[in-house]
PDB file of N, CA and C in Angstrom:
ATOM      1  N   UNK A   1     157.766 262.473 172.827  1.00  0.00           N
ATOM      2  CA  UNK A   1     156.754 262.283 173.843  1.00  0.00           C
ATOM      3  C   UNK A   1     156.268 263.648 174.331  1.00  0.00           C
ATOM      4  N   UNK A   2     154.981 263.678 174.720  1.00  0.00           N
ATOM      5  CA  UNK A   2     154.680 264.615 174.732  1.00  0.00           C
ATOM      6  C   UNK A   2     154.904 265.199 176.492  1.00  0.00           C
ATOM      7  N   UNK A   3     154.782 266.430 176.864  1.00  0.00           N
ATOM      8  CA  UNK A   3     155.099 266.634 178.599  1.00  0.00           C
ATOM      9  C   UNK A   3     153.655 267.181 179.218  1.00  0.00           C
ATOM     10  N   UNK A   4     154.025 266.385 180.344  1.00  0.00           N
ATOM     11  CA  UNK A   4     152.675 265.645 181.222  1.00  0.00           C
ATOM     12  C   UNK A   4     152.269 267.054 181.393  1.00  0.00           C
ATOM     13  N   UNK A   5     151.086 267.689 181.088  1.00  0.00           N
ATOM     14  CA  UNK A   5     150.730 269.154 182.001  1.00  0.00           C
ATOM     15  C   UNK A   5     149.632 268.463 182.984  1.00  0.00           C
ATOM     16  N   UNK A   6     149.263 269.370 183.778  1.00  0.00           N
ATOM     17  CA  UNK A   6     148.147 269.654 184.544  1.00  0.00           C
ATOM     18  C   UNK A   6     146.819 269.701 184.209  1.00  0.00           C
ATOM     19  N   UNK A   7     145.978 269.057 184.726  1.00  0.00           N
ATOM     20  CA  UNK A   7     144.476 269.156 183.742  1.00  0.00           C
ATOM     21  C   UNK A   7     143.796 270.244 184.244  1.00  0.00           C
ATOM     22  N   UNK A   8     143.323 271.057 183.041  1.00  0.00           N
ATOM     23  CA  UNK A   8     142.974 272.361 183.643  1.00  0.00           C
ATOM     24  C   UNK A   8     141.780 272.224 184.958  1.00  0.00           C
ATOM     25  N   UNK A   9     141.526 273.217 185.224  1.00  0.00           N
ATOM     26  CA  UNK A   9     140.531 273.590 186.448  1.00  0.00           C
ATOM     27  C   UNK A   9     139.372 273.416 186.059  1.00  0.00           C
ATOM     28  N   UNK A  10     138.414 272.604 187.170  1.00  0.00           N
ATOM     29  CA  UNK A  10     137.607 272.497 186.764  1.00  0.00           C
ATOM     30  C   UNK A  10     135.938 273.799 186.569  1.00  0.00           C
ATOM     31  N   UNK A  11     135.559 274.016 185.216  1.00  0.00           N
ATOM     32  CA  UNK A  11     134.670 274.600 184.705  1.00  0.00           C
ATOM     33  C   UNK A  11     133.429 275.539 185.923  1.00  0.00           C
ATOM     34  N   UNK A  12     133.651 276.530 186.280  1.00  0.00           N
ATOM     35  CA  UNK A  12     132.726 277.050 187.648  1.00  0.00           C
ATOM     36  C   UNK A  12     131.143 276.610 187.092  1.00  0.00           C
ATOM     37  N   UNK A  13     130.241 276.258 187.673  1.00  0.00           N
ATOM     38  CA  UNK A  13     128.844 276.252 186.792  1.00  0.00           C
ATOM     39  C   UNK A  13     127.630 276.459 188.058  1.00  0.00           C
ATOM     40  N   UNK A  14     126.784 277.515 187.930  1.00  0.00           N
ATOM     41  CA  UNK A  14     125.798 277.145 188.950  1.00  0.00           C
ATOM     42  C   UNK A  14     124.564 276.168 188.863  1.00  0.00           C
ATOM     43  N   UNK A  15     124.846 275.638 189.742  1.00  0.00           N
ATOM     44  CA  UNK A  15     123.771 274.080 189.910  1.00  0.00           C
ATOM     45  C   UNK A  15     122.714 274.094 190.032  1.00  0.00           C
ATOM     46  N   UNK A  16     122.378 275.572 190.731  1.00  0.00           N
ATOM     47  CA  UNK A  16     120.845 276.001 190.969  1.00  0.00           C
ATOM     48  C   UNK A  16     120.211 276.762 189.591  1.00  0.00           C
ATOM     49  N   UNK A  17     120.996 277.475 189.094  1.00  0.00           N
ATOM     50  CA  UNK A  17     120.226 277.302 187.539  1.00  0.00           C
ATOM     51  C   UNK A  17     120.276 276.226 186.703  1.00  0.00           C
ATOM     52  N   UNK A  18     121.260 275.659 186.571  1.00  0.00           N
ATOM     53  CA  UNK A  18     120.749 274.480 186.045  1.00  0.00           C
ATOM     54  C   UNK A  18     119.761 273.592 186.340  1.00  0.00           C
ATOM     55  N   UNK A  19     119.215 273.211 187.987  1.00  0.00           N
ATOM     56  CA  UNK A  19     118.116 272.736 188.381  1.00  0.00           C
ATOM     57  C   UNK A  19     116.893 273.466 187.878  1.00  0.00           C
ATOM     58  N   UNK A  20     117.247 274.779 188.048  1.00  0.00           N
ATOM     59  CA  UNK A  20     115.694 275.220 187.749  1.00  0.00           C
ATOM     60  C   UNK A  20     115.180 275.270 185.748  1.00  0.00           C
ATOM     61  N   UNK A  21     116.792 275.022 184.968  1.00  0.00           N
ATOM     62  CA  UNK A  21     116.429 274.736 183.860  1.00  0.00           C
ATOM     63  C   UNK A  21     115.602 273.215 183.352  1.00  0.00           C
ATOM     64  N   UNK A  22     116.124 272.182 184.196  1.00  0.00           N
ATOM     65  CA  UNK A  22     116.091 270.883 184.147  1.00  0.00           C
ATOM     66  C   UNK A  22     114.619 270.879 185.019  1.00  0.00           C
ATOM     67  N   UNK A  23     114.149 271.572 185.586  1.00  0.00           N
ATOM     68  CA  UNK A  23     112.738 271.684 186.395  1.00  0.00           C
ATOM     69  C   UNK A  23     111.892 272.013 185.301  1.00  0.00           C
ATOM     70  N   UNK A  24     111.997 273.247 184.979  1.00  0.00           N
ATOM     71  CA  UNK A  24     110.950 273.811 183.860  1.00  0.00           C
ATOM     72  C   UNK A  24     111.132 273.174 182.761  1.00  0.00           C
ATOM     73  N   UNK A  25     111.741 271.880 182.249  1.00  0.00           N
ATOM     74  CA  UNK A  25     111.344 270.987 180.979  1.00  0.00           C
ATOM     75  C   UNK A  25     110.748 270.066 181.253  1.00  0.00           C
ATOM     76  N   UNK A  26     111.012 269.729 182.917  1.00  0.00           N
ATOM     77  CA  UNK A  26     109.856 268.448 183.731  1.00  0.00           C
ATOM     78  C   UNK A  26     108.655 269.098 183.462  1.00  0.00           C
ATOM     79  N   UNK A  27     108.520 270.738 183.772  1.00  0.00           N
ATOM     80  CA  UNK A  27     107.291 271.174 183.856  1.00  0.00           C
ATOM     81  C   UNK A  27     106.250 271.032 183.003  1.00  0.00           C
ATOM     82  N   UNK A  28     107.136 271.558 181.784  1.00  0.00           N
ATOM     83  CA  UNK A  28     106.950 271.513 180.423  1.00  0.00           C
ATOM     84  C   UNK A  28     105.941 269.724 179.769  1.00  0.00           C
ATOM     85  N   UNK A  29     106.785 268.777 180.075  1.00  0.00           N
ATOM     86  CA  UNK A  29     106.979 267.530 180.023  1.00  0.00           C
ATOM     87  C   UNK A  29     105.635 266.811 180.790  1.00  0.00           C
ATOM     88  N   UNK A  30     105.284 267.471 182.175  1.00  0.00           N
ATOM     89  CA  UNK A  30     104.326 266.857 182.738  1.00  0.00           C
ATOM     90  C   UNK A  30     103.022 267.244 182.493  1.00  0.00           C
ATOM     91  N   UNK A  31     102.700 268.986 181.893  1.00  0.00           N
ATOM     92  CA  UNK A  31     101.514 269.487 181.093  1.00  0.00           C
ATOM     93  C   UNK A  31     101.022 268.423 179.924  1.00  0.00           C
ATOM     94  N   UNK A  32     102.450 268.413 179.237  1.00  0.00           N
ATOM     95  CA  UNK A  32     102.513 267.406 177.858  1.00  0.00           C
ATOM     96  C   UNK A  32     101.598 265.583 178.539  1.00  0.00           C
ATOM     97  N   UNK A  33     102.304 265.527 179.319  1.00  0.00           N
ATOM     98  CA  UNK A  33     101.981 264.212 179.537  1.00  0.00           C
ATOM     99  C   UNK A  33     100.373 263.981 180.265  1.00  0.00           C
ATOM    100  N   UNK A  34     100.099 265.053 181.008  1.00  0.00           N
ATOM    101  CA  UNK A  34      98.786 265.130 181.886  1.00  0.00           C
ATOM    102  C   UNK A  34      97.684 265.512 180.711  1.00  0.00           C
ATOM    103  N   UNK A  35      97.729 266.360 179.455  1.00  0.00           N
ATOM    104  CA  UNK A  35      96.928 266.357 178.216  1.00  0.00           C
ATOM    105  C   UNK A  35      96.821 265.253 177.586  1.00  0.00           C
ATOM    106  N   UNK A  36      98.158 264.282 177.794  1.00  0.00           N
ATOM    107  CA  UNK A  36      97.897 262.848 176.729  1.00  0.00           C
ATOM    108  C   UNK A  36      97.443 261.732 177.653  1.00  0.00           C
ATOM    109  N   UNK A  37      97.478 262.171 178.763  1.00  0.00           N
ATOM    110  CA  UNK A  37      96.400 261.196 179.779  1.00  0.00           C
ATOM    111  C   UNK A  37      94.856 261.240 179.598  1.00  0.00           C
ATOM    112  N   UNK A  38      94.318 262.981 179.763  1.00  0.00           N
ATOM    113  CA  UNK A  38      93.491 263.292 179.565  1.00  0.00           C
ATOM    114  C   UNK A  38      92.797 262.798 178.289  1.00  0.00           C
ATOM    115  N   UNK A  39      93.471 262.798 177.186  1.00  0.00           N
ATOM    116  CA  UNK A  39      92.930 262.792 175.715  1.00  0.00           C
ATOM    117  C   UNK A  39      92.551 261.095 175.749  1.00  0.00           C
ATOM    118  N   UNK A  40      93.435 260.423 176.503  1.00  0.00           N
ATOM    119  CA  UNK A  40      93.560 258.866 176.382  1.00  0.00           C
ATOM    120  C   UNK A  40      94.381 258.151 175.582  1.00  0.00           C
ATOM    121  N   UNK A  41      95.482 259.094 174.950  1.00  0.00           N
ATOM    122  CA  UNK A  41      96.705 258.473 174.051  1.00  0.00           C
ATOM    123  C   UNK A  41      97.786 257.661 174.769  1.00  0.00           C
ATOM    124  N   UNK A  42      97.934 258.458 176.370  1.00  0.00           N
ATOM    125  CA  UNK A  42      98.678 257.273 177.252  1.00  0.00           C
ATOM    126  C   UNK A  42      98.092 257.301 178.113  1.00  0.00           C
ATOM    127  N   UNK A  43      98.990 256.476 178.804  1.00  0.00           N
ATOM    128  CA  UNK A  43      98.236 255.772 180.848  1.00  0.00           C
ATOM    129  C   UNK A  43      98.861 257.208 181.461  1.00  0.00           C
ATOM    130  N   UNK A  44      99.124 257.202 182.998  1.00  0.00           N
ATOM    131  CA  UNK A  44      99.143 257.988 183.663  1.00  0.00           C
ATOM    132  C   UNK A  44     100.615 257.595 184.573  1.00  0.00           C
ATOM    133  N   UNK A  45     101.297 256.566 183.834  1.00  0.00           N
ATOM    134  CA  UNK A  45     102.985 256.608 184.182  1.00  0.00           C
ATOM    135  C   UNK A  45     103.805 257.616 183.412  1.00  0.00           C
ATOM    136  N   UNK A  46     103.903 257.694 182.621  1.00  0.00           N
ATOM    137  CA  UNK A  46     104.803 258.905 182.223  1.00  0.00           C
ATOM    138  C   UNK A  46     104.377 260.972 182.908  1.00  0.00           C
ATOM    139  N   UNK A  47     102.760 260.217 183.654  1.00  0.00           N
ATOM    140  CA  UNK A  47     102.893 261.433 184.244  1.00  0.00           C
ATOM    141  C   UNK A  47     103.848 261.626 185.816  1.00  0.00           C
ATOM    142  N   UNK A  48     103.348 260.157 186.132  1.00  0.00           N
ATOM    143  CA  UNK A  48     104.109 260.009 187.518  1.00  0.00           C
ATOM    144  C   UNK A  48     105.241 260.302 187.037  1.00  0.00           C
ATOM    145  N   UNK A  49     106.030 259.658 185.951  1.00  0.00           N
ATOM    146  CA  UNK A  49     107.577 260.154 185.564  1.00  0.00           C
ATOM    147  C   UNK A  49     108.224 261.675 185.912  1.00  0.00           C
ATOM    148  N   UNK A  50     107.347 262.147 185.142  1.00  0.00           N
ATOM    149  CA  UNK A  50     107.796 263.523 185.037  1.00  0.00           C
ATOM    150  C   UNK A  50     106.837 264.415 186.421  1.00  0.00           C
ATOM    151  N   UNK A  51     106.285 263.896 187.275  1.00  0.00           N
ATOM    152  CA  UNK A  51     106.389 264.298 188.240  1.00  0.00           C
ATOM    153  C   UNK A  51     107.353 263.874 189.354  1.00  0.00           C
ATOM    154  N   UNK A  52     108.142 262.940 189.314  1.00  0.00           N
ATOM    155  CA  UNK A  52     108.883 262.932 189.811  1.00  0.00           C
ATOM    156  C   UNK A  52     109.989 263.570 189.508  1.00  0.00           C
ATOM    157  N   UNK A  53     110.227 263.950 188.090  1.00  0.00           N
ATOM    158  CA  UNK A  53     111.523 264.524 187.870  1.00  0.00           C
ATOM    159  C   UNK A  53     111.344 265.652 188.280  1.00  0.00           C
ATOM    160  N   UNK A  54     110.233 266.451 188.335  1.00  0.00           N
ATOM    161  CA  UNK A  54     110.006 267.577 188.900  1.00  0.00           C
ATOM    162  C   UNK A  54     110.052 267.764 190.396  1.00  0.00           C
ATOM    163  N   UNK A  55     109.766 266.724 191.340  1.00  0.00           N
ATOM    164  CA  UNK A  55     110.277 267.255 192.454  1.00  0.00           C
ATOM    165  C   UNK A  55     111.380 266.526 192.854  1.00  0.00           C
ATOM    166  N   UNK A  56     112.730 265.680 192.160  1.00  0.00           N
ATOM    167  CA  UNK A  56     113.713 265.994 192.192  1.00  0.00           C
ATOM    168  C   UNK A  56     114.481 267.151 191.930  1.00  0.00           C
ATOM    169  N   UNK A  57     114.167 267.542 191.160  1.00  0.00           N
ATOM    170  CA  UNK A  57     114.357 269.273 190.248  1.00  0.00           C
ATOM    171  C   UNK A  57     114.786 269.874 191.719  1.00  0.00           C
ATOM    172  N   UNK A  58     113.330 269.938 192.594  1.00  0.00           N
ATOM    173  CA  UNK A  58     113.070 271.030 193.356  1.00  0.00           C
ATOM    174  C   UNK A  58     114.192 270.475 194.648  1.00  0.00           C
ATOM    175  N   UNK A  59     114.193 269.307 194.500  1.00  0.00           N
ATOM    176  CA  UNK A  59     115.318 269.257 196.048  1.00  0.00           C
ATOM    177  C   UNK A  59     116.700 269.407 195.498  1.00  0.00           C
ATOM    178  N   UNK A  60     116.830 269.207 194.083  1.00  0.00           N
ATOM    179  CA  UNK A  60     118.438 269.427 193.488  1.00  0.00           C
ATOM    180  C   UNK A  60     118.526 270.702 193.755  1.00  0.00           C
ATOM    181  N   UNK A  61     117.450 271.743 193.338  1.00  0.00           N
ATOM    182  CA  UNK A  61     117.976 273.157 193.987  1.00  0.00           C
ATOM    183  C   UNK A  61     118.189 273.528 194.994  1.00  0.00           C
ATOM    184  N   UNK A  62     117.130 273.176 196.522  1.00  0.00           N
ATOM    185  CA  UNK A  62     117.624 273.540 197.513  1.00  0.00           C
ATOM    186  C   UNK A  62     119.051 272.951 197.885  1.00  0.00           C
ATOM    187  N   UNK A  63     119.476 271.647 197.194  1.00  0.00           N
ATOM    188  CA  UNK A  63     120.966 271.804 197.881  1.00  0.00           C
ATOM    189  C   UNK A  63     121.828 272.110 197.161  1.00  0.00           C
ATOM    190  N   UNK A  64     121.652 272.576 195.643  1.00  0.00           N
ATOM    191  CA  UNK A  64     122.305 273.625 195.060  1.00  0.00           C
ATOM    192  C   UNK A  64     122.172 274.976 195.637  1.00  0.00           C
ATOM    193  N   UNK A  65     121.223 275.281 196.084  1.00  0.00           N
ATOM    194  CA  UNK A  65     121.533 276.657 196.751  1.00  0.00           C
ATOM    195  C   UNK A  65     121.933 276.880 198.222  1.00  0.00           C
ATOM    196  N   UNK A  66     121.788 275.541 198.797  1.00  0.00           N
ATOM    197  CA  UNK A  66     122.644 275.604 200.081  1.00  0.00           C
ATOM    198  C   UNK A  66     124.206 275.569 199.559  1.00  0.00           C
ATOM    199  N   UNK A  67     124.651 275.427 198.886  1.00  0.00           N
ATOM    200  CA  UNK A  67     125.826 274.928 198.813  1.00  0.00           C
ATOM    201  C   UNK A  67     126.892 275.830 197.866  1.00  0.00           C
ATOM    202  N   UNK A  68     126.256 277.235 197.675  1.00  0.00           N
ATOM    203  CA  UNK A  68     126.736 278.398 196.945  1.00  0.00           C
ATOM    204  C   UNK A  68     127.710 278.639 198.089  1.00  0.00           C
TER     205      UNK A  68
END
């Protein structure tokens, strides 16, 4: 049998770069989507989508960076 250890510690990671990585692919994502509105290939929900993910983005950072 094997002996019980300790599960290591958990991984340090900052949250506020990660928000602002996960922001700038919304960003990315909502150009994409506001050109295929424009062109008329889709409707104008996947823009709301990715505008919303984008200003979740922006409040995940402020309380990632309150919370350094």
């Amino acid at each position: 049998m094997p002996i019980d250890q300790p599960p290591p510690p958990p991984v340090e990671v900052d949250l506020a770069r990660v928000t602002v990585v996960g922001s700038a692919l919304w960003l990315l994502a909502l150009v994409v989507t506001v050109v295929l509105a424009l062109v008329g290939t889709t409707g104008w929900t996947p823009v709301a989508v990715c505008a919303t993910g984008l200003a979740l983005g922006g409040l995940g950072y402020r309380w990632a960076a309150r919370r350094r």
